[in-house]
PDB file of N, CA and C in Angstrom:
ATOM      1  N   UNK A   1      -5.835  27.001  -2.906  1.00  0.00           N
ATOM      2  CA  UNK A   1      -4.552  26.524  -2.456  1.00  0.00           C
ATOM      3  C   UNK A   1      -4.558  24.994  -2.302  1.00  0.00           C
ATOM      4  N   UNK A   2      -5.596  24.833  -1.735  1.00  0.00           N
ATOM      5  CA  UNK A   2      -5.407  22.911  -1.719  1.00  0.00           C
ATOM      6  C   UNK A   2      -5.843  22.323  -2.868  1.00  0.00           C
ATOM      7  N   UNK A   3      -6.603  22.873  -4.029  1.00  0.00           N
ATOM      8  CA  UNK A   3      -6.660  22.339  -5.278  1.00  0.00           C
ATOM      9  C   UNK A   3      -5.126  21.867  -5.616  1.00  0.00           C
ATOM     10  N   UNK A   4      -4.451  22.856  -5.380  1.00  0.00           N
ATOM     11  CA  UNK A   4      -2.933  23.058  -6.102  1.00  0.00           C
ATOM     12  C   UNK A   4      -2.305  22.064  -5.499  1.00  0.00           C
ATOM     13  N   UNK A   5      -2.220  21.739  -4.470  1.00  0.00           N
ATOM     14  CA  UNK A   5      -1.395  20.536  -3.418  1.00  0.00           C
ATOM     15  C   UNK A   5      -2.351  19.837  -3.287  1.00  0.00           C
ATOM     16  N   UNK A   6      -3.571  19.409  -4.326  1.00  0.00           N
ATOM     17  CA  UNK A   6      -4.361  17.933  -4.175  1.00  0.00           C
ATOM     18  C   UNK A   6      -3.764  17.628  -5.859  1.00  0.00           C
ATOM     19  N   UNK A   7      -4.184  18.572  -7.023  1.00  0.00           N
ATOM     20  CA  UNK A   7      -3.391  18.383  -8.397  1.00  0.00           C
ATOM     21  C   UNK A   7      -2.137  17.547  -7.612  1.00  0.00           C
ATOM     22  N   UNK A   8      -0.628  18.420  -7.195  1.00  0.00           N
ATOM     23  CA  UNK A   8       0.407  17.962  -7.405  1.00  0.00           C
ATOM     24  C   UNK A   8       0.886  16.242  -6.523  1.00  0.00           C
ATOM     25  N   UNK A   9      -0.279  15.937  -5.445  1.00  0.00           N
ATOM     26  CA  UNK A   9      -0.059  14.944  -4.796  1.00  0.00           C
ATOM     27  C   UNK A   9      -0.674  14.211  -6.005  1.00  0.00           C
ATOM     28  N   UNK A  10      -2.113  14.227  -6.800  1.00  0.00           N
ATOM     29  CA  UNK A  10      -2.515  13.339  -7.895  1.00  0.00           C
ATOM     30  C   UNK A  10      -1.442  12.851  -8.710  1.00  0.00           C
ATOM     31  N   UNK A  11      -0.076  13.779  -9.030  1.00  0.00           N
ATOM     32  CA  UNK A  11       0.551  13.537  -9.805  1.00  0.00           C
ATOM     33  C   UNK A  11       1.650  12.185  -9.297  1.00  0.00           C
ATOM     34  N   UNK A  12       2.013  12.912  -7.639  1.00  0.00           N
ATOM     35  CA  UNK A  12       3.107  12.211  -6.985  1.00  0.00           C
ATOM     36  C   UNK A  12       1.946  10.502  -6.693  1.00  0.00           C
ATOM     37  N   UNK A  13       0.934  10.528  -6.543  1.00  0.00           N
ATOM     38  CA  UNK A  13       0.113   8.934  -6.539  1.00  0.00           C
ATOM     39  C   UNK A  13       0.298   8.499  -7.224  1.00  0.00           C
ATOM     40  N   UNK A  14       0.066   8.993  -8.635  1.00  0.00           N
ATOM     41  CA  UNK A  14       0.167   7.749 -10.183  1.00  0.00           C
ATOM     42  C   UNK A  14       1.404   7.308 -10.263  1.00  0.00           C
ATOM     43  N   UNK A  15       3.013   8.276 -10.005  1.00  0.00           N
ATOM     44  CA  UNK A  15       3.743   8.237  -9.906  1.00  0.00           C
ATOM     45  C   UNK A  15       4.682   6.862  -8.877  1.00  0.00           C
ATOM     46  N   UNK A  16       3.775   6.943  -7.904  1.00  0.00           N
ATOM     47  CA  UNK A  16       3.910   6.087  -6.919  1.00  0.00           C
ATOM     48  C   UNK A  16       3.217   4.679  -7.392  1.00  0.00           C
ATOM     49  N   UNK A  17       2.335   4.754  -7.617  1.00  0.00           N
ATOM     50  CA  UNK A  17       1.625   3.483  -8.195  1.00  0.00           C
ATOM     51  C   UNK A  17       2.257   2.572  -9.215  1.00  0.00           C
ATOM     52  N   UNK A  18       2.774   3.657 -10.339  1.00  0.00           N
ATOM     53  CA  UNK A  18       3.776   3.035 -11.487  1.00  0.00           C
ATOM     54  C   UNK A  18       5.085   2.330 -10.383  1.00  0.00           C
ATOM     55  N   UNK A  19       5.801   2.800  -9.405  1.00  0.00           N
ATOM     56  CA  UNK A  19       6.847   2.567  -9.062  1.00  0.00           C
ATOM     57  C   UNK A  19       6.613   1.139  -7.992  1.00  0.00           C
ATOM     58  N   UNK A  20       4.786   1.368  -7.387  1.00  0.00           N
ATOM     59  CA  UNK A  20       4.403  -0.005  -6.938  1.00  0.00           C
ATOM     60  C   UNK A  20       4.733  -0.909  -7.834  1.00  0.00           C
ATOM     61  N   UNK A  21       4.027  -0.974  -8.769  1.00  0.00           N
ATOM     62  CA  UNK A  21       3.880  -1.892  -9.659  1.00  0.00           C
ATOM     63  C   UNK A  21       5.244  -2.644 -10.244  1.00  0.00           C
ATOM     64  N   UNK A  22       6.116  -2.162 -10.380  1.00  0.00           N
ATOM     65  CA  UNK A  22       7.664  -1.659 -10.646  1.00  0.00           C
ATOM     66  C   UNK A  22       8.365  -2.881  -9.644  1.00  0.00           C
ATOM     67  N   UNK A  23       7.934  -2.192  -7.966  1.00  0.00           N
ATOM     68  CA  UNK A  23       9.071  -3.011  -7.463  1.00  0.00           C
ATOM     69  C   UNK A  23       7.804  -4.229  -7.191  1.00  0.00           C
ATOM     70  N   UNK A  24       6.566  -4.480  -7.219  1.00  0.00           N
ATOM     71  CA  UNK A  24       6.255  -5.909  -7.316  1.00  0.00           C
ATOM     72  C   UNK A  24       6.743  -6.839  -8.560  1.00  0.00           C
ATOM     73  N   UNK A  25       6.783  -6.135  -9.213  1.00  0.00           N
ATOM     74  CA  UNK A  25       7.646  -7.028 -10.538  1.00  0.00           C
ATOM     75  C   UNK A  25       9.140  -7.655  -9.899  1.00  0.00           C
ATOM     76  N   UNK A  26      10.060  -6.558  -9.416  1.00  0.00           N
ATOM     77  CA  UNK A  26      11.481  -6.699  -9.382  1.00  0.00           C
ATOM     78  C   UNK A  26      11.653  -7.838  -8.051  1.00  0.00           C
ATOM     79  N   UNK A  27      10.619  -7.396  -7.273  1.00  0.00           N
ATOM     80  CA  UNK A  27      10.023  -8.396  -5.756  1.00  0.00           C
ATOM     81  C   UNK A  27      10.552 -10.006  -6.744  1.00  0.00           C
ATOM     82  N   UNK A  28       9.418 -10.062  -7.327  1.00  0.00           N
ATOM     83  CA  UNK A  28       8.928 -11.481  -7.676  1.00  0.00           C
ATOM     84  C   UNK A  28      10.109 -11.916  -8.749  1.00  0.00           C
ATOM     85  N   UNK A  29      10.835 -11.089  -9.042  1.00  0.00           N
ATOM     86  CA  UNK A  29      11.825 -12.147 -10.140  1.00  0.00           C
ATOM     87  C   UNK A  29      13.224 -12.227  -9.609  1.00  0.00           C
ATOM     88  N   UNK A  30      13.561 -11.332  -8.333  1.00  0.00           N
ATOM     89  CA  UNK A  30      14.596 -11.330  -7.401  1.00  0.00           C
ATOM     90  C   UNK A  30      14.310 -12.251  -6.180  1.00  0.00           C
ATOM     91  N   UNK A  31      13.056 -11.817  -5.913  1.00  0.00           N
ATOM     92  CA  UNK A  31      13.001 -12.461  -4.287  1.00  0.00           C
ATOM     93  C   UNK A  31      13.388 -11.614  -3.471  1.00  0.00           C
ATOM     94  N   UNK A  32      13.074 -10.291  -3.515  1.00  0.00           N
ATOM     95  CA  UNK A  32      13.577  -9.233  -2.572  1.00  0.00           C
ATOM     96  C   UNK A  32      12.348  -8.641  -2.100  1.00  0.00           C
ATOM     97  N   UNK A  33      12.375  -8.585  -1.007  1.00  0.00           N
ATOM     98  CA  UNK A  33      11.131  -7.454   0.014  1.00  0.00           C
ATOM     99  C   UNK A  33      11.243  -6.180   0.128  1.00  0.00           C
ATOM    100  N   UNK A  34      12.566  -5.927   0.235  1.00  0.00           N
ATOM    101  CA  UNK A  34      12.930  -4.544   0.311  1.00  0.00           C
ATOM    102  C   UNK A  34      12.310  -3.720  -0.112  1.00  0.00           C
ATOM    103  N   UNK A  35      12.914  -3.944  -1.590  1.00  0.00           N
ATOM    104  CA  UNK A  35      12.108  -2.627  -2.685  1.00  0.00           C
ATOM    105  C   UNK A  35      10.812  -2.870  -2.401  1.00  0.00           C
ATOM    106  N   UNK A  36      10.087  -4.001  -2.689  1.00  0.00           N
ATOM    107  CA  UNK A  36       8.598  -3.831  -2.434  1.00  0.00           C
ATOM    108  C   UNK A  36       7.712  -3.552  -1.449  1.00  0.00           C
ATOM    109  N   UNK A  37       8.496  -3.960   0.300  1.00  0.00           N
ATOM    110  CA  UNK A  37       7.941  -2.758   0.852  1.00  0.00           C
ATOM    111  C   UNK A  37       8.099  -0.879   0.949  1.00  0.00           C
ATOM    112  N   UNK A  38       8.967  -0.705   0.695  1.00  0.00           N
ATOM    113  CA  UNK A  38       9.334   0.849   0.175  1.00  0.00           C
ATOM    114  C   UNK A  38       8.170   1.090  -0.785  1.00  0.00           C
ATOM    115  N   UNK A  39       8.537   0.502  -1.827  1.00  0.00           N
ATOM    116  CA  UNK A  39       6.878   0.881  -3.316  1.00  0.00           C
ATOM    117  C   UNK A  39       6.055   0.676  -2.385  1.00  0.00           C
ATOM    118  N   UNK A  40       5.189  -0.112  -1.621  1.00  0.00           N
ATOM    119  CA  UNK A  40       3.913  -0.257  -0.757  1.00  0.00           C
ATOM    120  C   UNK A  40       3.784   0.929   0.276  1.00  0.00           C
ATOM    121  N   UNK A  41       5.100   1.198   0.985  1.00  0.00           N
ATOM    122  CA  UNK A  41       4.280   2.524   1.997  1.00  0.00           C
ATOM    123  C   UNK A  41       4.607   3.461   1.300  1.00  0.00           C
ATOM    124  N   UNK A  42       5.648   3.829   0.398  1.00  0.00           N
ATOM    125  CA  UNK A  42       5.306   4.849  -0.841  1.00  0.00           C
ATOM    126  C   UNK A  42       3.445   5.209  -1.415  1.00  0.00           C
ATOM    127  N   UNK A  43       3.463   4.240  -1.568  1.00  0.00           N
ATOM    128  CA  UNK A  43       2.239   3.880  -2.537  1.00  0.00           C
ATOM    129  C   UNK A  43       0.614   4.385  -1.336  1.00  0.00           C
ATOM    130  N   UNK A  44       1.076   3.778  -0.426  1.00  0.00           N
ATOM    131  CA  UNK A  44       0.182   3.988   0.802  1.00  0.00           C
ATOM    132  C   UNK A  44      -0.086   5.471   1.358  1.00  0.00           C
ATOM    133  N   UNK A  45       1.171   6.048   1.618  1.00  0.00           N
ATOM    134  CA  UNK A  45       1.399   7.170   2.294  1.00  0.00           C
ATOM    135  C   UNK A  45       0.834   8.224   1.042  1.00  0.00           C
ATOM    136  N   UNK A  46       1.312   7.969  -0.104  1.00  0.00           N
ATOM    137  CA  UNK A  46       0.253   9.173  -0.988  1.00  0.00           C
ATOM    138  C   UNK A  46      -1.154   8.836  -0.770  1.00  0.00           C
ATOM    139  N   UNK A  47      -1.448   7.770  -1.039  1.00  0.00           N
ATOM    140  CA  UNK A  47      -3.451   7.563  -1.065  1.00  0.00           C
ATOM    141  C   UNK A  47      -3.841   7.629  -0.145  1.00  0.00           C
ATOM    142  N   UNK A  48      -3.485   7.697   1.288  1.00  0.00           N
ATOM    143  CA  UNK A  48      -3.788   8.252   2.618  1.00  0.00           C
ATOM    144  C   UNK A  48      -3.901   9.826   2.714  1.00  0.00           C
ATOM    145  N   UNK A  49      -2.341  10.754   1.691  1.00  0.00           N
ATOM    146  CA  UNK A  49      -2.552  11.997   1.585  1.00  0.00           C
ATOM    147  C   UNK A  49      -3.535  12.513   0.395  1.00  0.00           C
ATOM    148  N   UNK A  50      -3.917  11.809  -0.622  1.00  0.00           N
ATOM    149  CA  UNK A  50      -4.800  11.811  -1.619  1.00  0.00           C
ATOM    150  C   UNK A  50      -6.444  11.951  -1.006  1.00  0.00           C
ATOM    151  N   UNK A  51      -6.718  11.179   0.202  1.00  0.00           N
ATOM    152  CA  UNK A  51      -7.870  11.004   0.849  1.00  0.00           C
ATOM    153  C   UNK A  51      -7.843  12.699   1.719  1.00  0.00           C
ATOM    154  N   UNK A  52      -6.936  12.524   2.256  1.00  0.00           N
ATOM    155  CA  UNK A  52      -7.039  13.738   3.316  1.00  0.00           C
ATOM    156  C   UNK A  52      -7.083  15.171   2.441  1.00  0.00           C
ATOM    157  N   UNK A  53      -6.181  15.262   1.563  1.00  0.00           N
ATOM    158  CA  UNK A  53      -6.473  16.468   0.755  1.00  0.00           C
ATOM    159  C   UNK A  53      -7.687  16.279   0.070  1.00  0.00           C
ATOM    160  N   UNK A  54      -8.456  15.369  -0.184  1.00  0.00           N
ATOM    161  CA  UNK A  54      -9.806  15.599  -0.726  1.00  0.00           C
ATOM    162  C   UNK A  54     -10.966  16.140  -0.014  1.00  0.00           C
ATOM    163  N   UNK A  55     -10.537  15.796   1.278  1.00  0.00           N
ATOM    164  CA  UNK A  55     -11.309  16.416   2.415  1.00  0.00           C
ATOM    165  C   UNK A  55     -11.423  17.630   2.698  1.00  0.00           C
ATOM    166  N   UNK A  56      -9.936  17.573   2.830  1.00  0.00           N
ATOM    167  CA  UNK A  56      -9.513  19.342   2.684  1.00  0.00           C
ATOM    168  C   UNK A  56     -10.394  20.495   1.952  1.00  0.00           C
ATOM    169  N   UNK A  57     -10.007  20.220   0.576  1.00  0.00           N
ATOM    170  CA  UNK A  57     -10.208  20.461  -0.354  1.00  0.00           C
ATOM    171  C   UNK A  57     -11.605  21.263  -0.651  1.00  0.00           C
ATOM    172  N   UNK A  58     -11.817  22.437  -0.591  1.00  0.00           N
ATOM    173  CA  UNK A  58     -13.776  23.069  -0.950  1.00  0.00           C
ATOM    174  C   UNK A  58     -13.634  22.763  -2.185  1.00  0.00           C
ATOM    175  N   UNK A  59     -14.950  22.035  -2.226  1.00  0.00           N
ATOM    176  CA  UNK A  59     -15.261  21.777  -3.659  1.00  0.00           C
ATOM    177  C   UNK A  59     -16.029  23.431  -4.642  1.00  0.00           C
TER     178      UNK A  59
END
């Protein structure tokens, strides 16, 4: 069971990472914080749940 909800969070991280990357771009050619803190605790809050479900997780 936590294989299955560590897979689908792997998916929602990369996902998140692309969308980091995304609003640091849109950050730097707008001058806006907004979006780029949203992408950052986006980005954060999966690899925090990425860590904990690995724990979880019986190998």
């Amino acid at each position: 069971m936590w294989g299955t909800i560590l897979n689908i969070n792997s998916i929602l991280w990369a996902l998140s990472g692309t969308y980091f990357v995304y609003s640091t771009g849109i950050a730097i050619l707008t001058w806006s914080g907004k979006q780029f803190l949203l992408g950052l605790l986006v980005f954060v809050f999966f690899s925090l749940a990425e860590v904990a479900l690995a724990a979880i997780a019986e190998p």
